[in-house]
Protein backbone atom coordinates (compact mmCIF):
# COMPACT_ATOMS: atom_id res chain seq x y z
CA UNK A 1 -11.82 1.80 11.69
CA UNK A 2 -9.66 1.54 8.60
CA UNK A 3 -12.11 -0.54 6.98
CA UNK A 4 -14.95 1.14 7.82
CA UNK A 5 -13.73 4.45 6.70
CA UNK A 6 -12.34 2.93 3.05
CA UNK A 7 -15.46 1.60 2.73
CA UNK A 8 -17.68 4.82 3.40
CA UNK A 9 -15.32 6.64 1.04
CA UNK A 10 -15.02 4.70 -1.27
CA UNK A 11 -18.83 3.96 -1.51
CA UNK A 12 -20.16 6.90 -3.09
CA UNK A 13 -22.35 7.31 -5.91
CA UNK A 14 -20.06 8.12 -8.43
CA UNK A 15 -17.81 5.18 -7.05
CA UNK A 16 -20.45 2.51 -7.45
CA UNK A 17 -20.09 -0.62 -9.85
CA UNK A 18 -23.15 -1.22 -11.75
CA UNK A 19 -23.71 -5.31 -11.24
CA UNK A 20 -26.64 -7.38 -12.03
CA UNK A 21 -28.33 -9.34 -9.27
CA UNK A 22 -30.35 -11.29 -12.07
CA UNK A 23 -29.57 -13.83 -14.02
CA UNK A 24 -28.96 -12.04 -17.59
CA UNK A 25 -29.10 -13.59 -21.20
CA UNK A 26 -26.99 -10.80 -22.87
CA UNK A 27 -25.16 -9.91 -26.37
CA UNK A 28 -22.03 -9.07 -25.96
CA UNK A 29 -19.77 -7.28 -28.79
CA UNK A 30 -16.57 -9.96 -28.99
CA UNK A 31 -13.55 -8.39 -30.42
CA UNK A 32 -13.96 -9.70 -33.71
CA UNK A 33 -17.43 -7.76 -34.17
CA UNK A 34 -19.73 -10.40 -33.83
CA UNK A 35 -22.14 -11.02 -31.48
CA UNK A 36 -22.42 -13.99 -29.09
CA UNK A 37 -25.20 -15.04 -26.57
CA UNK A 38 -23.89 -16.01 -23.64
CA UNK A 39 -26.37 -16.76 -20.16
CA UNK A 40 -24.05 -15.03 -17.41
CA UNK A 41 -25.31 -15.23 -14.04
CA UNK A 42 -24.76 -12.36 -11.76
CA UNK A 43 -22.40 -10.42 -13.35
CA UNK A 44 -21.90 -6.78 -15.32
CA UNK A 45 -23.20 -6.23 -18.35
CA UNK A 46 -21.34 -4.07 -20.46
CA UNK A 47 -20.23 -4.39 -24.14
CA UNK A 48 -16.32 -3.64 -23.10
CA UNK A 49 -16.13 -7.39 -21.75
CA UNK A 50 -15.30 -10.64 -23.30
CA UNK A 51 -18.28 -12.78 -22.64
CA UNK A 52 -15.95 -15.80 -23.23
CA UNK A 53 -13.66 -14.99 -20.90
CA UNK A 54 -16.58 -14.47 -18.30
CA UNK A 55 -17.77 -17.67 -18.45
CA UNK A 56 -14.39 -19.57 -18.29
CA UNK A 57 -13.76 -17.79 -15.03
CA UNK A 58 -17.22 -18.19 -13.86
CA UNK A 59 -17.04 -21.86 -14.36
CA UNK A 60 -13.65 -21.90 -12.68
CA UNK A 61 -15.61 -19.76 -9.63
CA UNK A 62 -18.31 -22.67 -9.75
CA UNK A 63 -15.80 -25.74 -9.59
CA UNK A 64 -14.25 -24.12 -7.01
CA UNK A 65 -17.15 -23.47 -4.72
CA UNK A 66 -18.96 -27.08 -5.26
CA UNK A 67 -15.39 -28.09 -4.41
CA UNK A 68 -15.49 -30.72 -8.02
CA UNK A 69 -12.20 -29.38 -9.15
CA UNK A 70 -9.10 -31.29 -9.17
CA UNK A 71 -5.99 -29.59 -10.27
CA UNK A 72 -7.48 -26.23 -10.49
CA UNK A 73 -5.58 -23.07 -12.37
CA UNK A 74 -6.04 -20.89 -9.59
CA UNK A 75 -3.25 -18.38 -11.07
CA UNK A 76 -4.80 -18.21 -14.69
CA UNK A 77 -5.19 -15.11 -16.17
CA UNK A 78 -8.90 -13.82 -17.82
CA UNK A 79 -8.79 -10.65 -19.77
CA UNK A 80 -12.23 -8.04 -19.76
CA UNK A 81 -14.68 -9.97 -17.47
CA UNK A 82 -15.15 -7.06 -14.86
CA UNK A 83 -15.08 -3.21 -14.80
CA UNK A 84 -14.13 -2.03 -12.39
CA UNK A 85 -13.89 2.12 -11.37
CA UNK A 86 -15.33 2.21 -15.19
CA UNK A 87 -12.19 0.27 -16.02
CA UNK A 88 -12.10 -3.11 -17.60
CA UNK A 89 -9.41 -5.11 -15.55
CA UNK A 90 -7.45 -6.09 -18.97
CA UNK A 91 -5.64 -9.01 -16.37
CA UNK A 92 -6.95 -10.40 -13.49
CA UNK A 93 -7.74 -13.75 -11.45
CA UNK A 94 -10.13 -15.73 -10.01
CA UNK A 95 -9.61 -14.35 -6.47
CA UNK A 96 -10.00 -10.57 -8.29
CA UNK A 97 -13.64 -11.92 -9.84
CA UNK A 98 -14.96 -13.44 -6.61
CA UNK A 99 -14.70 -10.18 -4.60
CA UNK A 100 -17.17 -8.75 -7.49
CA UNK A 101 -19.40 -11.47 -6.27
CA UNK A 102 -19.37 -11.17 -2.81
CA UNK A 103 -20.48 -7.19 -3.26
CA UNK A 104 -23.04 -9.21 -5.67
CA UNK A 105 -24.26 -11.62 -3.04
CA UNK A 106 -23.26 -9.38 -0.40
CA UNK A 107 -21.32 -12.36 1.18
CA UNK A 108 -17.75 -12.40 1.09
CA UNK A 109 -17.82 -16.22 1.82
CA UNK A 110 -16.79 -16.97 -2.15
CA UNK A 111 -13.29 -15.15 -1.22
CA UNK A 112 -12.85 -17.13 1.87
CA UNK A 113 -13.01 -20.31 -0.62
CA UNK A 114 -11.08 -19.16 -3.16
CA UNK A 115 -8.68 -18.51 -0.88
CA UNK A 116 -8.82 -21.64 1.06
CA UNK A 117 -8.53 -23.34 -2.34
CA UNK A 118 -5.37 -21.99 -2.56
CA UNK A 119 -5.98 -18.86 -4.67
CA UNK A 120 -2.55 -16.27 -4.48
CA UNK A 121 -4.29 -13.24 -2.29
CA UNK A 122 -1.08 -11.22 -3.96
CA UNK A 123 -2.13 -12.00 -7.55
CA UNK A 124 -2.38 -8.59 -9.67
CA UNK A 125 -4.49 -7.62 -11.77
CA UNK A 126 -4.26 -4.75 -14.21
CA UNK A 127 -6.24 -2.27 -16.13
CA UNK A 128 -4.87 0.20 -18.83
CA UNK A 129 -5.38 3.76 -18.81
CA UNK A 130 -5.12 5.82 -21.95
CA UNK A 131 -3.91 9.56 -21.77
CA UNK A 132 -1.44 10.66 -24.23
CA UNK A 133 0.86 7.92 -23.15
CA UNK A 134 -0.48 4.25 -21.94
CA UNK A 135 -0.38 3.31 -18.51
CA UNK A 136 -0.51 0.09 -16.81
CA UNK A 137 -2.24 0.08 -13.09
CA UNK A 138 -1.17 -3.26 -11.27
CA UNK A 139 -3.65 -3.63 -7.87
CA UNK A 140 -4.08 -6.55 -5.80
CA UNK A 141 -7.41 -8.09 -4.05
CA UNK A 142 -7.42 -5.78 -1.17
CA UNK A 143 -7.49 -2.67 -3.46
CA UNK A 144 -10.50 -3.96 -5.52
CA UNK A 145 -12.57 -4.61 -2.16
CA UNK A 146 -11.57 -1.34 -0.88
CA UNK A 147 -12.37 0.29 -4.37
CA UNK A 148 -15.60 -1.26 -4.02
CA UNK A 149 -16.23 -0.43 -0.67
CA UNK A 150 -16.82 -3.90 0.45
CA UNK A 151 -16.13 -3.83 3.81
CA UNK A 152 -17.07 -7.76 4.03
CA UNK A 153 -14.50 -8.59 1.37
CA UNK A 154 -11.68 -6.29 2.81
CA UNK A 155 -12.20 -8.60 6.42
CA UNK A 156 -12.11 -12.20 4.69
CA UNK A 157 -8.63 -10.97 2.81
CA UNK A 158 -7.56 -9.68 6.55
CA UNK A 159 -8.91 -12.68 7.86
CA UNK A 160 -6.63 -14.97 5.70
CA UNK A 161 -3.89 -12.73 6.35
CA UNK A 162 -3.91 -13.29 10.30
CA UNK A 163 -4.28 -17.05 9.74
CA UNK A 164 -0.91 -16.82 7.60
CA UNK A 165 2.16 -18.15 8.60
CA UNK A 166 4.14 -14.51 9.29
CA UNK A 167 0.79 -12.06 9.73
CA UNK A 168 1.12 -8.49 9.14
CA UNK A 169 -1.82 -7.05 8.29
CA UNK A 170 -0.45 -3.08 8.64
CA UNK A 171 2.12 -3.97 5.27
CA UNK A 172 -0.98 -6.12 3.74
CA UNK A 173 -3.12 -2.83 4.21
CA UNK A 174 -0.36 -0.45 3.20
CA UNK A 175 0.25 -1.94 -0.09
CA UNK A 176 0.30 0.33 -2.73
CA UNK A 177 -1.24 -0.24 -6.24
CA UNK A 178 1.49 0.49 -9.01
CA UNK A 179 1.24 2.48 -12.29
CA UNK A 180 3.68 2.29 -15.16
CA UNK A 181 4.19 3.79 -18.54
CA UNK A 182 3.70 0.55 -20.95
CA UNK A 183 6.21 -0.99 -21.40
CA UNK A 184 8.53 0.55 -18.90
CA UNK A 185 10.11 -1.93 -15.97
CA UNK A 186 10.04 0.74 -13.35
CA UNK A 187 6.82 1.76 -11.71
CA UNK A 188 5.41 4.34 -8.83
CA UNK A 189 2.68 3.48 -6.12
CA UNK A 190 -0.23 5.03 -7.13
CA UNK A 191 -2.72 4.63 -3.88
CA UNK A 192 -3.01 2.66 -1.03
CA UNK A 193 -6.12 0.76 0.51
């Protein structure tokens, strides 16, 4: 019932990501001002992300799924390859990107894998809020599924959570997502799943 309530909540209109089912060969502003043609395959378009970036964790998602990968960075960092809540996630992982493609595919089977391949379902990622004052939101994996109301997503994360060695799923869903003034050590939960 949790699930299925965060989900229809959270699924509104003015919630909605806007992702690309199609294959899209897009220019993309880089931070330097020029412009570079990149093919990216079913993600978001928009001129706040690093098309770079995007395909370095896209080709990570793609060695991890045809299972070719070695020693795979599973905890590296990409900066601007999603939006998400009409936020670009200024930090996140691979395990953060493969929940936007299972509401893509509408098949959460990538986060089973990328889980399975050893993926850290705490990872954070981050985006940055300006105001008068900077602040840093951290959120984990469960809050981007739940922000995204992909119910599918949110019950592959549980899944891998009851599999666990010590499974709690009521403190997994009761996690909070943190904001802090930038810079500051000390932070306050924001929201919850």
């Amino acid at each position: 019932h949790v699930l299925a309530l965060a989900a229809m909540s959270l699924s509104s209109p003015k919630n909605r990501v806007q992702l690309s089912r199609t294959t899209t060969t897009t220019s993309l502003n880089s931070s330097l001002g020029r412009r570079n043609s990149v093919e990216l395959k079913d993600v978001q378009v928009d001129d706040r992300l690093d098309p770079k970036e995007v395909k370095a964790c896209r080709h990570l998602l793609d060695k991890i799924e045809q299972r070719t990968g070695g020693d795979l960075d599973l905890a590296q960092d990409f900066r601007n390859i999603v939006i998400f809540k009409n936020r670009v996630l200024t930090r996140c992982q691979v395990l953060h990107f493969a929940i936007f493609q299972a509401v893509i595919r509408e098949n959460a089977s990538i986060v089973t894998t990328v889980l399975e391949s050893g993926a850290d379902i705490n990872a954070k990622a981050m985006y940055v809020t300006t105001k008068s004052v900077v602040y840093e939101t951290e959120l984990e994996a469960i809050h981007i599924a739940a922000g995204l109301g992909s119910v599918a997503a949110m019950e592959a994360l549980l899944r891998f959570v009851e599999q666990g060695p010590v499974s709690n799923t009521c403190s997994f869903l009761s996690r909070s997502a943190t904001v802090r003034t930038q810079g500051d050590v000390s932070s306050i939960d924001f929201y919850c799943p």
